[in-house]
Protein backbone atom coordinates (compact mmCIF):
# COMPACT_ATOMS: atom_id res chain seq x y z
CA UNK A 1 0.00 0.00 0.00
CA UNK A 2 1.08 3.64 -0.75
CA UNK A 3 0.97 5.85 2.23
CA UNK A 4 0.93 9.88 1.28
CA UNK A 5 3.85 11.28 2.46
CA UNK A 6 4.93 15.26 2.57
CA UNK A 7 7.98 16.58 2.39
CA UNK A 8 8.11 19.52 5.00
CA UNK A 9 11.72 20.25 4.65
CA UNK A 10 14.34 19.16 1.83
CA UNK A 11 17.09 19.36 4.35
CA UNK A 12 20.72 18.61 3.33
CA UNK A 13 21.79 15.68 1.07
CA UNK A 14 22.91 12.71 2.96
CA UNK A 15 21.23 14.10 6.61
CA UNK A 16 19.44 11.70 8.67
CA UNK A 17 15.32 12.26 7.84
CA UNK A 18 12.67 12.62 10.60
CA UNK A 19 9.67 11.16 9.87
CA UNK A 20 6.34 12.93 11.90
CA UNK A 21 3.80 10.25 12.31
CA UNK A 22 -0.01 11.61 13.22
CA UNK A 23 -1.71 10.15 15.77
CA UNK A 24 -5.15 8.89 16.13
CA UNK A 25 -7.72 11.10 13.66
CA UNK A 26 -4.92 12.95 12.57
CA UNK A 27 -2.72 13.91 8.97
CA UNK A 28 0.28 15.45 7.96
CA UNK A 29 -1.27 18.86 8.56
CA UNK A 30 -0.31 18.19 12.40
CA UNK A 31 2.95 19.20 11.92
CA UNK A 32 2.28 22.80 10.35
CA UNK A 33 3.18 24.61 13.30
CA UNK A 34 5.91 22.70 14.29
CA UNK A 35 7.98 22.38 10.31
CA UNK A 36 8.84 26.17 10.74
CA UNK A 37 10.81 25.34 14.39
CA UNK A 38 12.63 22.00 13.06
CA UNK A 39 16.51 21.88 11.77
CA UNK A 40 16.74 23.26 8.29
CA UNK A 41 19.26 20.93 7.71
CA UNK A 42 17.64 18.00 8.64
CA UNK A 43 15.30 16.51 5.92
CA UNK A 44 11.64 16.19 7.60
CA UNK A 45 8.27 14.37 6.09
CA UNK A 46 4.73 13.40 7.59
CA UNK A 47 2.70 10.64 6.35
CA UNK A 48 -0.36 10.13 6.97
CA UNK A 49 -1.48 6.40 8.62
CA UNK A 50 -3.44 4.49 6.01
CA UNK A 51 -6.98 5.72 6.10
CA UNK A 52 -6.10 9.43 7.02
CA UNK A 53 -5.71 12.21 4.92
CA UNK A 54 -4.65 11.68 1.93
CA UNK A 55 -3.83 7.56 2.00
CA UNK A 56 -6.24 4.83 0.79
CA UNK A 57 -8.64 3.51 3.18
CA UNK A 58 -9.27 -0.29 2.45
CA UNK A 59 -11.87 -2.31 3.46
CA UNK A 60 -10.09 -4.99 4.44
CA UNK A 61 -9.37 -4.31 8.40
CA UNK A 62 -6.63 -6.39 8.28
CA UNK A 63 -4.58 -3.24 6.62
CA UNK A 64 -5.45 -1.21 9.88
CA UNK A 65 -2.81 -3.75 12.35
CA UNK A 66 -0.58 -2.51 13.44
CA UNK A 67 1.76 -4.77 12.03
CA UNK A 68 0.47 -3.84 8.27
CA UNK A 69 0.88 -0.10 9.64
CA UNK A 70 4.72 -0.49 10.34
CA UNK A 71 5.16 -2.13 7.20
CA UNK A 72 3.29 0.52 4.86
CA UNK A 73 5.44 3.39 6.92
């Protein structure tokens, strides 16, 4: 499955990424007010969780686990 993911910050070639990860109900637009305060140098991205924002939301429950979670992040 294809999550949505958005880059918040391109951050320096070769830099170690943070990845922001919603929580319950949420989407990448959590992390608006906090992008602006993170390392500029530091390459940042939020996904949203399959069946928030813009990801798919199956049918099939099993692709809410949270085994099938980890894997599709």
């Amino acid at each position: 499955m294809r999550l949505h993911l958005r880059r918040l910050i391109p951050g320096r070639p070769g830099a170690v990424p943070l990845v922001l990860v919603h929580g319950f109900t949420g989407d990448t637009t959590t992390w608006d007010a906090l992008a602006p305060h993170l390392d500029p140098r530091r390459p940042a991205a939020a996904v949203d969780l399959v069946g928030h924002g813009r990801s798919p939301g199956p049918e099939d429950q099993a692709a809410y686990t949270m085994r099938a979670t980890v894997a599709a992040v």
